[in-house]
C-alpha atoms as a PDB file:
ATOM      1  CA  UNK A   1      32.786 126.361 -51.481  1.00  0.00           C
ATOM      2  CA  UNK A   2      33.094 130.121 -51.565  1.00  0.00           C
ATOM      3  CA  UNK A   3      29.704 132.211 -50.875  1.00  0.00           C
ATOM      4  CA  UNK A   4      29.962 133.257 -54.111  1.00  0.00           C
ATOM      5  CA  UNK A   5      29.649 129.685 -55.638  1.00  0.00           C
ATOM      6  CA  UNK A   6      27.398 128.736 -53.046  1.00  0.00           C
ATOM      7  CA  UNK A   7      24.731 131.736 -53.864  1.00  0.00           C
ATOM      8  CA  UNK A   8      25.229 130.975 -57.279  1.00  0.00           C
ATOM      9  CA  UNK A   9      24.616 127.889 -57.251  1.00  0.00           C
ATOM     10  CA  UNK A  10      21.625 127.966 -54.902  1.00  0.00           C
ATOM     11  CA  UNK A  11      20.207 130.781 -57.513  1.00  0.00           C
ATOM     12  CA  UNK A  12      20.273 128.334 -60.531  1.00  0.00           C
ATOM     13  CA  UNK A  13      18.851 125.446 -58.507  1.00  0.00           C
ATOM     14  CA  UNK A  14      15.854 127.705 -57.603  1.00  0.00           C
ATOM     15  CA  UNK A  15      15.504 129.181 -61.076  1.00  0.00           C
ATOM     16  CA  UNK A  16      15.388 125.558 -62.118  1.00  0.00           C
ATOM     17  CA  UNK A  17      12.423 124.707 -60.328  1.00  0.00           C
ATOM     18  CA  UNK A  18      14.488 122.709 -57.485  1.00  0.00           C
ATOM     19  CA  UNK A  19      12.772 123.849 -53.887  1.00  0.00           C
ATOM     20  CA  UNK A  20      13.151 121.173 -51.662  1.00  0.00           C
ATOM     21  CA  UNK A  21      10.330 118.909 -51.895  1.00  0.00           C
ATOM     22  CA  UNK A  22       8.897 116.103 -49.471  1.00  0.00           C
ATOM     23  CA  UNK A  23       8.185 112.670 -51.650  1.00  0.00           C
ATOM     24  CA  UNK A  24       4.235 113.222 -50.650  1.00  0.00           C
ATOM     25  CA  UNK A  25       4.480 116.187 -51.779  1.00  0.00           C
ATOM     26  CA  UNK A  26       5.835 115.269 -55.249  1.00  0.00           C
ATOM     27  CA  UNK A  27       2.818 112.538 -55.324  1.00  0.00           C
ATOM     28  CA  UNK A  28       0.707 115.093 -54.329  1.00  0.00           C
ATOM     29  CA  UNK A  29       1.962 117.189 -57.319  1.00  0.00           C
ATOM     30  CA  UNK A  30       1.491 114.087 -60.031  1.00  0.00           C
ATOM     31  CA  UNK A  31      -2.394 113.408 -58.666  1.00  0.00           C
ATOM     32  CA  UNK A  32      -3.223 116.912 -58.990  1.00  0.00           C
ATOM     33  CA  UNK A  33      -2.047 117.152 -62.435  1.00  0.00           C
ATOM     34  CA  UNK A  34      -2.251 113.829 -64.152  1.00  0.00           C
ATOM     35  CA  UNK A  35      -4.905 111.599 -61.554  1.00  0.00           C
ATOM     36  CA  UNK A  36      -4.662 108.517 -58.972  1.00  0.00           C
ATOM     37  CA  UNK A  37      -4.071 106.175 -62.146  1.00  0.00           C
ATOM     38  CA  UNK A  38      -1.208 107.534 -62.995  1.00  0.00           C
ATOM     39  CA  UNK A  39       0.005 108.184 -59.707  1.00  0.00           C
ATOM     40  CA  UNK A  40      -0.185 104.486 -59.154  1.00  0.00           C
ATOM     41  CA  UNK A  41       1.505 103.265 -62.000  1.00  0.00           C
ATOM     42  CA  UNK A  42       4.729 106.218 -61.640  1.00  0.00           C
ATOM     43  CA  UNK A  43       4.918 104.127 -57.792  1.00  0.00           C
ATOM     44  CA  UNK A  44       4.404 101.109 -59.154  1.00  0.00           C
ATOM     45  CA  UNK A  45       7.136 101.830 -61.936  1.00  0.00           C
ATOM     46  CA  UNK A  46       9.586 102.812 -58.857  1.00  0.00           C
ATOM     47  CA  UNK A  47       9.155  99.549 -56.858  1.00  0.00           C
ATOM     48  CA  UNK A  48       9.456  97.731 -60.446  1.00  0.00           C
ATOM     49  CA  UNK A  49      12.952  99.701 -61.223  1.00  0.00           C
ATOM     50  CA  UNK A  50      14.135  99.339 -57.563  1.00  0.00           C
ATOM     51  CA  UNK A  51      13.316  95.380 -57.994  1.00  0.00           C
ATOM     52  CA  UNK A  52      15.341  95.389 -61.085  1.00  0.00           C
ATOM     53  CA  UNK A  53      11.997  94.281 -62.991  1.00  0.00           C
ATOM     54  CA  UNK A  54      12.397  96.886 -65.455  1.00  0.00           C
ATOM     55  CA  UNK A  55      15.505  98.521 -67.020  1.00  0.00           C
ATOM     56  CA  UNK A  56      16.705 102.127 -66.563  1.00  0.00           C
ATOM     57  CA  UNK A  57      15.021 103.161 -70.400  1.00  0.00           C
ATOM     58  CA  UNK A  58      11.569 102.067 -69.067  1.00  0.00           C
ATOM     59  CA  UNK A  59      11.939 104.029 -66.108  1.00  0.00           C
ATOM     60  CA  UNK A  60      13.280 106.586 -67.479  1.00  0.00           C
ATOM     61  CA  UNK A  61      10.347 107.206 -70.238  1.00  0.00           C
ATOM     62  CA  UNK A  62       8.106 107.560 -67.251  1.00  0.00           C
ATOM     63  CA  UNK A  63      10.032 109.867 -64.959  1.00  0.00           C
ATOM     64  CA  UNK A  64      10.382 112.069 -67.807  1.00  0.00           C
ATOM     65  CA  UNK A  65       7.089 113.376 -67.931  1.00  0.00           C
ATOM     66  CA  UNK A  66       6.636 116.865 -66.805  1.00  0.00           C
ATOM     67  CA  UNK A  67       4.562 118.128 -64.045  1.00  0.00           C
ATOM     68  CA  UNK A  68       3.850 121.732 -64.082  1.00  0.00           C
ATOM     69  CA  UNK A  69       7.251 122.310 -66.920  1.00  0.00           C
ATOM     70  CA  UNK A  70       9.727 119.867 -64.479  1.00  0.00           C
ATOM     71  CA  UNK A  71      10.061 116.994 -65.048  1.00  0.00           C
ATOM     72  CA  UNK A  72       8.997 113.713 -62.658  1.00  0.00           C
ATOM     73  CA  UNK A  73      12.888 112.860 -62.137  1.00  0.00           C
ATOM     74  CA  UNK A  74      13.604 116.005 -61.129  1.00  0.00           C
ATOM     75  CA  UNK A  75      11.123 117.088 -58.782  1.00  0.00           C
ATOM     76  CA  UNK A  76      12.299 113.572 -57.263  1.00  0.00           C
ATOM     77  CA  UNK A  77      15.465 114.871 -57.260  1.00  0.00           C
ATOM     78  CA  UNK A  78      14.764 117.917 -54.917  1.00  0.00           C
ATOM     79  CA  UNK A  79      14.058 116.387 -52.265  1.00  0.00           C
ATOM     80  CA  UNK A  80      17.842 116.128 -51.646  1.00  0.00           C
ATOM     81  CA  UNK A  81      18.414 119.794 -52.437  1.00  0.00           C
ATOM     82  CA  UNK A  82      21.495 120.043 -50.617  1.00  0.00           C
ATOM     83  CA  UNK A  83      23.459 117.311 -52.013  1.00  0.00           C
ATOM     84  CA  UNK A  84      22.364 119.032 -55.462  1.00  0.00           C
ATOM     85  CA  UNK A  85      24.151 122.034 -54.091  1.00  0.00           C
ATOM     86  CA  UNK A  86      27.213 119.699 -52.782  1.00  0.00           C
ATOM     87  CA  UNK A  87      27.423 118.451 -56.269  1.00  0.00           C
ATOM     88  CA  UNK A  88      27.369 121.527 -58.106  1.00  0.00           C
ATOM     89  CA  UNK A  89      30.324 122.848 -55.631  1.00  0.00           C
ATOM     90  CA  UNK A  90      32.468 119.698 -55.971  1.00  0.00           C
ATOM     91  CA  UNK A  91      32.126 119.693 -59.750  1.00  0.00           C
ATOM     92  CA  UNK A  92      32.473 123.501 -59.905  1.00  0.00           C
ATOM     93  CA  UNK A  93      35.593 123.677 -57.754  1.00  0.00           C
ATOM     94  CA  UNK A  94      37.453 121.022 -59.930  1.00  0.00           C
ATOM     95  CA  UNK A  95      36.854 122.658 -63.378  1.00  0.00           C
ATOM     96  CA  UNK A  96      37.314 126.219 -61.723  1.00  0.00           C
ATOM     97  CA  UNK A  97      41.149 126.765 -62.874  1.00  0.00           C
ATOM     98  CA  UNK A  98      41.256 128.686 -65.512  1.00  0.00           C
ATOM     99  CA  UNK A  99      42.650 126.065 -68.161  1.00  0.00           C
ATOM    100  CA  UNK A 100      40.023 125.194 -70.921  1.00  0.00           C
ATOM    101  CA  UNK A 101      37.942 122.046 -69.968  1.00  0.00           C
ATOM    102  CA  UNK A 102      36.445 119.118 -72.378  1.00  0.00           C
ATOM    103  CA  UNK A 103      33.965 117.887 -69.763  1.00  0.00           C
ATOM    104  CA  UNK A 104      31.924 114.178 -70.279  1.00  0.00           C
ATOM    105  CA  UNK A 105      28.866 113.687 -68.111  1.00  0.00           C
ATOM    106  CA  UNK A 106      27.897 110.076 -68.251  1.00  0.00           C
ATOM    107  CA  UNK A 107      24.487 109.656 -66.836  1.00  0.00           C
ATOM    108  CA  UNK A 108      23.748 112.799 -68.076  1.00  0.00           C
ATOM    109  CA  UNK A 109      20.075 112.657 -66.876  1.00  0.00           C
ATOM    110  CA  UNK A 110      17.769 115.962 -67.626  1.00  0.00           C
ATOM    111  CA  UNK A 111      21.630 117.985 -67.638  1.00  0.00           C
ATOM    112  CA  UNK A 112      20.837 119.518 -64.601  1.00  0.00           C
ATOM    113  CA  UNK A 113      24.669 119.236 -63.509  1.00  0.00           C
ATOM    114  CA  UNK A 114      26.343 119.789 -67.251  1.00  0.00           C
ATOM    115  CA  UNK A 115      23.928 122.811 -67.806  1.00  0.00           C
ATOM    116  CA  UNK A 116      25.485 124.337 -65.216  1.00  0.00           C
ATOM    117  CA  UNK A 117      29.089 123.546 -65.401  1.00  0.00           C
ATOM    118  CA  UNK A 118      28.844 125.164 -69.338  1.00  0.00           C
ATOM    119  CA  UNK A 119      27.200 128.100 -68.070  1.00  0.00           C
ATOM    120  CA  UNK A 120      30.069 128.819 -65.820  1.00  0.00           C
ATOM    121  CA  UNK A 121      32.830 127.843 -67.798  1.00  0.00           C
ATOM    122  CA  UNK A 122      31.323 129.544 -71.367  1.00  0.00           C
ATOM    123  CA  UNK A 123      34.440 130.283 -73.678  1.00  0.00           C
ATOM    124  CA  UNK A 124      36.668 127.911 -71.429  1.00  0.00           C
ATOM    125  CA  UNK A 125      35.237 124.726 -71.528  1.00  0.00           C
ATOM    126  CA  UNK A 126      32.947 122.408 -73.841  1.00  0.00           C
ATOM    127  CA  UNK A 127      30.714 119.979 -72.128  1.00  0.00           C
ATOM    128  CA  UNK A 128      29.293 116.242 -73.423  1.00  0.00           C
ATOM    129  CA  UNK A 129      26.073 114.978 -71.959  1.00  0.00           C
ATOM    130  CA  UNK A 130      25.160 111.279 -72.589  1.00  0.00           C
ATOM    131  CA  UNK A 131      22.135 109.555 -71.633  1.00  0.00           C
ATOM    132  CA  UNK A 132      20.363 105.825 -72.867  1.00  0.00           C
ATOM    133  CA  UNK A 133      16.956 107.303 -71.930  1.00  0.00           C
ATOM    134  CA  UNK A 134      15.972 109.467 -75.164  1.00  0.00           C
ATOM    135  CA  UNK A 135      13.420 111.601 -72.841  1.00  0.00           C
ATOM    136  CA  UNK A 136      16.517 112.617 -70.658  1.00  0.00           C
ATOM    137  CA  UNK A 137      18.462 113.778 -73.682  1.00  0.00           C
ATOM    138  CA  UNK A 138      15.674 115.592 -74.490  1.00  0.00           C
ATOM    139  CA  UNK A 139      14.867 117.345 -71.628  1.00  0.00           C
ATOM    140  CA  UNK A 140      18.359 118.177 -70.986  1.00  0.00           C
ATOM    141  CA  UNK A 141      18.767 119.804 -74.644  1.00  0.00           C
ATOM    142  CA  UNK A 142      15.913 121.836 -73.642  1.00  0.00           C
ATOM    143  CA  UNK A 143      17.757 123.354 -70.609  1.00  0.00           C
ATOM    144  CA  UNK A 144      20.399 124.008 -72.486  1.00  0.00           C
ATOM    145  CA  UNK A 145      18.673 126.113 -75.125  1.00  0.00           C
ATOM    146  CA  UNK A 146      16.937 127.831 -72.296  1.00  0.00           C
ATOM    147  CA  UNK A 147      19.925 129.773 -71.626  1.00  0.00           C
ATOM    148  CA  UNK A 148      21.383 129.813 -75.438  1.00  0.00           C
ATOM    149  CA  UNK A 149      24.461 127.518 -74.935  1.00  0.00           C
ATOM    150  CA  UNK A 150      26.514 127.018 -77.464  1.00  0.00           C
ATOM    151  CA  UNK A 151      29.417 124.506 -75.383  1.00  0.00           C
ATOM    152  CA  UNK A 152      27.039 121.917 -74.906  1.00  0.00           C
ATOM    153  CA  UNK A 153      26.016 118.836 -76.758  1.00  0.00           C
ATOM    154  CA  UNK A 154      23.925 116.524 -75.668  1.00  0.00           C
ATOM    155  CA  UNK A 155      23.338 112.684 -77.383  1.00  0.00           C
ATOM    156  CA  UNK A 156      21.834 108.928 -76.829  1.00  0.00           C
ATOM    157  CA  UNK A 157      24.813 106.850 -76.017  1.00  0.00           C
ATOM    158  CA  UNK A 158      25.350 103.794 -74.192  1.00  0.00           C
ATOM    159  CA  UNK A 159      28.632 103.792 -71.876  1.00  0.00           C
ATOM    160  CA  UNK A 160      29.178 100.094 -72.442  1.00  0.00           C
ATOM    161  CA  UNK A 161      29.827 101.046 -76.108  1.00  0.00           C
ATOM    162  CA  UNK A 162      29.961 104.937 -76.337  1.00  0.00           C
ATOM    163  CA  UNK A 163      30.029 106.737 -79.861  1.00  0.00           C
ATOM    164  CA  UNK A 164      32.849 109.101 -78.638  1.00  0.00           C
ATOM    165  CA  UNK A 165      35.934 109.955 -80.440  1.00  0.00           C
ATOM    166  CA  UNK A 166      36.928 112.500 -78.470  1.00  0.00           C
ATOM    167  CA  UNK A 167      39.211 112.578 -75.071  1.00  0.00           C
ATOM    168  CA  UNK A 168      38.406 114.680 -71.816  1.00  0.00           C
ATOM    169  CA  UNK A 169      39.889 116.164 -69.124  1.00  0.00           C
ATOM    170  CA  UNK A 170      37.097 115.839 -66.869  1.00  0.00           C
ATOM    171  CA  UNK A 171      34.645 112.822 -67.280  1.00  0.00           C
ATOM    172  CA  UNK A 172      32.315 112.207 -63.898  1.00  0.00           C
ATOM    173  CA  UNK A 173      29.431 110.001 -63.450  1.00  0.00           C
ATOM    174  CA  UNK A 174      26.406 110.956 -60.461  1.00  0.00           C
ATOM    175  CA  UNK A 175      23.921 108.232 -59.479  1.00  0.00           C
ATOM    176  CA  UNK A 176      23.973 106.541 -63.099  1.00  0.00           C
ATOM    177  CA  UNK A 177      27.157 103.944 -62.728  1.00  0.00           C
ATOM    178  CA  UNK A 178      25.014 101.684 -60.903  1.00  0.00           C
ATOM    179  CA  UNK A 179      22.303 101.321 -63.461  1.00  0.00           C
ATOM    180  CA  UNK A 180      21.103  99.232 -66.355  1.00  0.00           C
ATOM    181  CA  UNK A 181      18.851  97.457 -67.832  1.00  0.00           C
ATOM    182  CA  UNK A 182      21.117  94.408 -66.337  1.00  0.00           C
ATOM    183  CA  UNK A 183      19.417  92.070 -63.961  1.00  0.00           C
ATOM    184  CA  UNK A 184      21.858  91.415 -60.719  1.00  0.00           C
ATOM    185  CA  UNK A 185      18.743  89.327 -58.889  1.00  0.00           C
ATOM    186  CA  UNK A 186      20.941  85.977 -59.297  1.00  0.00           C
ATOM    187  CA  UNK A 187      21.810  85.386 -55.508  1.00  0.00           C
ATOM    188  CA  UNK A 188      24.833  83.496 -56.718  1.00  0.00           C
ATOM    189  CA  UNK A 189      25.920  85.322 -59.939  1.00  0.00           C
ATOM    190  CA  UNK A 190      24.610  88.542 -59.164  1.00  0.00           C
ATOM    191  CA  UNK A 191      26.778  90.132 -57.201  1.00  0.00           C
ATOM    192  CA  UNK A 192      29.607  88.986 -59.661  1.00  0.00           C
ATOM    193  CA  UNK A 193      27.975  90.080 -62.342  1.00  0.00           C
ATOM    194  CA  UNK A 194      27.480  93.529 -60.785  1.00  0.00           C
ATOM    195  CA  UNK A 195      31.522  94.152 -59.653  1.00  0.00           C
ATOM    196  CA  UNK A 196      31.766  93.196 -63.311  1.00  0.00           C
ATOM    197  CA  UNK A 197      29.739  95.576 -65.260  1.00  0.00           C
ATOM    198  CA  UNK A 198      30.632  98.060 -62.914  1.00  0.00           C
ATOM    199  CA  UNK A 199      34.533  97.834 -64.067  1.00  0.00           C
ATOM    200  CA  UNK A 200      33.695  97.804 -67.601  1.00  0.00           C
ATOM    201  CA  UNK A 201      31.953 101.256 -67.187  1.00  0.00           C
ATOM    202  CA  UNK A 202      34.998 102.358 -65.161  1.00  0.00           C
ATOM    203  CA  UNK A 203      37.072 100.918 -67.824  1.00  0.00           C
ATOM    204  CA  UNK A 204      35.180 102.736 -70.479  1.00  0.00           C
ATOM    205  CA  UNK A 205      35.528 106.116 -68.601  1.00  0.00           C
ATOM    206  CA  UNK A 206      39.176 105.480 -67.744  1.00  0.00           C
ATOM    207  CA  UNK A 207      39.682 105.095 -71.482  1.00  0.00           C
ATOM    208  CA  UNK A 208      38.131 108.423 -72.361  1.00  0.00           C
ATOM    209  CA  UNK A 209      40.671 110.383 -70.098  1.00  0.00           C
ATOM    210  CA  UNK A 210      43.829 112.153 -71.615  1.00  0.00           C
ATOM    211  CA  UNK A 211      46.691 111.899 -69.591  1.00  0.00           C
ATOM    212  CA  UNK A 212      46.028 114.109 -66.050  1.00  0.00           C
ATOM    213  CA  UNK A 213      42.436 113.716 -66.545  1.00  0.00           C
ATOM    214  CA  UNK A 214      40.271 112.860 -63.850  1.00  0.00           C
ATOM    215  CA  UNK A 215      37.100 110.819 -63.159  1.00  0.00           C
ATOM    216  CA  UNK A 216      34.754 111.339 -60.440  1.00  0.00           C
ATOM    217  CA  UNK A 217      31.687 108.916 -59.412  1.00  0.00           C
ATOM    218  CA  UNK A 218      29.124 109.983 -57.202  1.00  0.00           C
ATOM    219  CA  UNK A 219      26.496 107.523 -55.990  1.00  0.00           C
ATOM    220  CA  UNK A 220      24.252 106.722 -52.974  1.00  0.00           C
ATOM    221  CA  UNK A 221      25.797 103.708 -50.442  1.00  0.00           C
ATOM    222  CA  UNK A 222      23.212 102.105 -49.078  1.00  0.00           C
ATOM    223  CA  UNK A 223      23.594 100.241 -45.780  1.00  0.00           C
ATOM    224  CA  UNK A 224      21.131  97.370 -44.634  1.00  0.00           C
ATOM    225  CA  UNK A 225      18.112  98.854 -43.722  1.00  0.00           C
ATOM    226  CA  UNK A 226      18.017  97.697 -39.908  1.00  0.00           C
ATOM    227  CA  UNK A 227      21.354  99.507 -39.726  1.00  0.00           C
ATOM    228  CA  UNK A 228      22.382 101.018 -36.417  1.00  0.00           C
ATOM    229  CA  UNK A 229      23.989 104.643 -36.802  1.00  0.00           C
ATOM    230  CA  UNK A 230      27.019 102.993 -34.684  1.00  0.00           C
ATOM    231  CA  UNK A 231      27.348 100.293 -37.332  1.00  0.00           C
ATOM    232  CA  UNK A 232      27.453 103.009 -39.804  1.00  0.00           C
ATOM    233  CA  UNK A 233      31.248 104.060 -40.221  1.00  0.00           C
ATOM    234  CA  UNK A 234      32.336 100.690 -40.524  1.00  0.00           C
ATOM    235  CA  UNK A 235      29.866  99.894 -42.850  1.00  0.00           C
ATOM    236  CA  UNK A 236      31.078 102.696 -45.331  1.00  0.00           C
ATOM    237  CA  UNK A 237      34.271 102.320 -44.348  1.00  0.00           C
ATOM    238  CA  UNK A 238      34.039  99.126 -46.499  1.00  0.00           C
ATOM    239  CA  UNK A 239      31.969 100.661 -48.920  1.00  0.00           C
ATOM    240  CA  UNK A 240      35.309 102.880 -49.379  1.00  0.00           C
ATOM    241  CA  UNK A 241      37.473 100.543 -49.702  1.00  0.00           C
ATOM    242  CA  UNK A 242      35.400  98.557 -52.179  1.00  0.00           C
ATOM    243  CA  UNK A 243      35.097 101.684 -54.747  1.00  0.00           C
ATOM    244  CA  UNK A 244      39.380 102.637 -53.917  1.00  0.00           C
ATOM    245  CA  UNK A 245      39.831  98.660 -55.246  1.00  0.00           C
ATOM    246  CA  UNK A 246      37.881  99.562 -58.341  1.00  0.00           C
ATOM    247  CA  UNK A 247      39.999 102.569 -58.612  1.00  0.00           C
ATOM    248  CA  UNK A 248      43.015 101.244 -58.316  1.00  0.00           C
ATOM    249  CA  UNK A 249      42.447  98.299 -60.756  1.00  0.00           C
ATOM    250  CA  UNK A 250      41.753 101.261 -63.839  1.00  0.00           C
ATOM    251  CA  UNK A 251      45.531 102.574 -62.335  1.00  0.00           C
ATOM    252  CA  UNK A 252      43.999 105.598 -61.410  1.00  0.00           C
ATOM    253  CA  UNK A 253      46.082 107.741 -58.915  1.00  0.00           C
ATOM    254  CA  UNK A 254      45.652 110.813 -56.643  1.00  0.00           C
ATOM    255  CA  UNK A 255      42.554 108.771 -55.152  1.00  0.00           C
ATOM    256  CA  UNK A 256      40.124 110.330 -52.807  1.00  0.00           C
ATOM    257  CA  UNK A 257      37.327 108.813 -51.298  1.00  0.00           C
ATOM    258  CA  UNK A 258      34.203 110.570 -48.921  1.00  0.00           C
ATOM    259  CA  UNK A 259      31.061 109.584 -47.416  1.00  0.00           C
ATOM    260  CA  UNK A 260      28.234 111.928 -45.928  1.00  0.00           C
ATOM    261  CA  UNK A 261      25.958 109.930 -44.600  1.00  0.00           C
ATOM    262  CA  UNK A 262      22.368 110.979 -43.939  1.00  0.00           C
ATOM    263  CA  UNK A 263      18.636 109.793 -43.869  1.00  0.00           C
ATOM    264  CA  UNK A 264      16.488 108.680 -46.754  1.00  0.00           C
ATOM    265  CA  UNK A 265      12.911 107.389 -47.499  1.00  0.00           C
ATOM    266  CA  UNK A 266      11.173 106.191 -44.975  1.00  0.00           C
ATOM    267  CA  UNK A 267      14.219 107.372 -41.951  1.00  0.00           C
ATOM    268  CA  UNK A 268      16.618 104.303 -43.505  1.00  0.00           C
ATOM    269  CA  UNK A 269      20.426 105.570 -43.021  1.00  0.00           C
ATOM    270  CA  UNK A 270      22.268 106.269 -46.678  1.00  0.00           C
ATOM    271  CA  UNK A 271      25.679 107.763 -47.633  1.00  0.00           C
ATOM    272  CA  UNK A 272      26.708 109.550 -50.573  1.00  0.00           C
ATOM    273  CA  UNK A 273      29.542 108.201 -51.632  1.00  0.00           C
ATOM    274  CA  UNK A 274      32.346 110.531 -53.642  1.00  0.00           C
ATOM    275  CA  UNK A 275      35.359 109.315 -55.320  1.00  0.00           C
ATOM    276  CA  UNK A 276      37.970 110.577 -57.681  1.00  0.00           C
ATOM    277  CA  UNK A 277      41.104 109.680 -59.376  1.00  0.00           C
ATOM    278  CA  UNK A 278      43.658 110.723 -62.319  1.00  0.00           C
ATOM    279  CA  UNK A 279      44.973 109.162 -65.546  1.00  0.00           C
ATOM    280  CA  UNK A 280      48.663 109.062 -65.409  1.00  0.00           C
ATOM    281  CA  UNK A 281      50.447 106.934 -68.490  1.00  0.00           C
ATOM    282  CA  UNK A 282      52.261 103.954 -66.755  1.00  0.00           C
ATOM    283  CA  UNK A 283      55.503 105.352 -68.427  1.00  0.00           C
ATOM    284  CA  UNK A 284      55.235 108.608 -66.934  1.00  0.00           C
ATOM    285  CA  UNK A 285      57.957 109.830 -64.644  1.00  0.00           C
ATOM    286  CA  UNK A 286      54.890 110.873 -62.300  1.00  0.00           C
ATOM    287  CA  UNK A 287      53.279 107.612 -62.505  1.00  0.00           C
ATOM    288  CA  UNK A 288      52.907 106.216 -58.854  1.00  0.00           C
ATOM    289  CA  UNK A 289      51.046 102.726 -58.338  1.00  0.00           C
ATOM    290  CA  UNK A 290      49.248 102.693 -55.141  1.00  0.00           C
ATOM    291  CA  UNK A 291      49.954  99.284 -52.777  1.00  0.00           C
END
């Protein structure tokens, strides 16, 4: 990242309301404006998402409320301000030359990442935001018109079954792959039933790339929480391999795979877990299988 992108980018984080904020804090934020009840039932909510009780939509609806003109999610988001920045880079840097861009952000969220991405690529590039959380789609619109976009669309779709004729060049998915209104809680079919609905979404993103187009998934790898930090490379180190595997079976190519790990909530160890790969037609002269 250049210290041009990186200033950049840090100036549209701030101008979007994302300073980095504690989790008390954000609580702090939600009591002062809308009282202990609701307080209570946003935490509750949480646990109730994180417990797979509740689907994404329902969780969703709440986190969209806005506190002070930002919304719940987000001010949740910026507590990891610098991983917002590391995003923005990585995303930046792979639509960043010169050759016009149809982007697809699945996961879309409040647009925070496909705002920005159609602000810097204006003339160049068009950009797709889909969401199944109406509020999100809403919110996101609403940054967009903020600074008068006119390469940006954003719609309620489902990635299972998306309402896109279009191809793209550039389709990438951050924190959303992993979630559903799905229940995984099954401790013999749920895992299955995870690896499962996790390659039809890769399947259905794999299927919306032209030829040379490339997918990126970003998501949080979460170790057992009584983790050692020594236990920690081998631990993502599988994580890796697991996400390559689920690569490889959409015959992607020119895979690459990172982890940065770090701390979350309550000191636990996490990693945020990067990967990317390219559409090549099986009859292509350039068309390489991985072993």
């Amino acid at each position: 990242m250049t210290n041009n992108l990186n200033k950049i980018i840090r100036k549209y984080i701030y101008s979007e309301g994302m300073a980095e904020r504690t989790v008390p804090e954000v609580y702090s934020m939600v009591r002062q404006d809308s009282g202990e009840e609701f307080a209570h039932r946003l935490s509750d909510t949480i646990q109730a998402y994180r417990d797979r009780e509740i689907g994404s939509k329902e969780f969703y609806e709440v986190v969209a409320k806005k506190i002070n003109g930002i919304s719940i999610f987000d001010l949740f988001k910026s507590r990891n301000k610098e991983q917002n920045i590391r995003n923005l880079a990585a995303l930046a840097d792979r639509v960043n030359s010169g050759k016009p861009f149809r982007i697809l952000d699945v996961g879309c969220g409040t647009g925070l990442e496909a705002v920005f991405l159609a602000k810097n690529l204006g003339d160049n590039g068009m950009v797709t935001g889909i969401d199944n959380s109406p509020r999100m789609v809403e919110i996101a619109a609403e940054r967009a018109k903020k600074y008068g976009l006119k390469n940006i669309e954003f719609s309620v779709d489902d990635i299972h079954n998306p309402k896109l004729s279009n191809k793209f060049n550039f389709v990438y998915s951050l924190n959303s792959i992993t979630e559903g209104e799905e229940d995984y809680s099954d401790p013999f079919q749920g895992e299955a039933a995870y690896n499962y609905d996790l390659s039809c979404k890769l399947d259905t993103m794999s299927g919306l790339l032209e030829e040379n187009g490339e997918l990126v998934v970003g998501l949080t790898a979460h170790p057992p929480f009584n983790a050692r930090p020594e236990d920690l490379k081998d631990i993502f180190e599988t994580e890796k391999l697991i996400w390559l595997r689920l690569f490889k079976a959409q015959k992607l190519v020119d895979l690459d795979c990172s982890i940065i790990p770090h701390k979350g909530l309550n000191e636990n160890y996490r990693g945020y877990l990067v990967i990317s790969g390219k559409k090549k037609l099986i009859n292509s002269p350039s068309f390489s299988p991985l072993s």
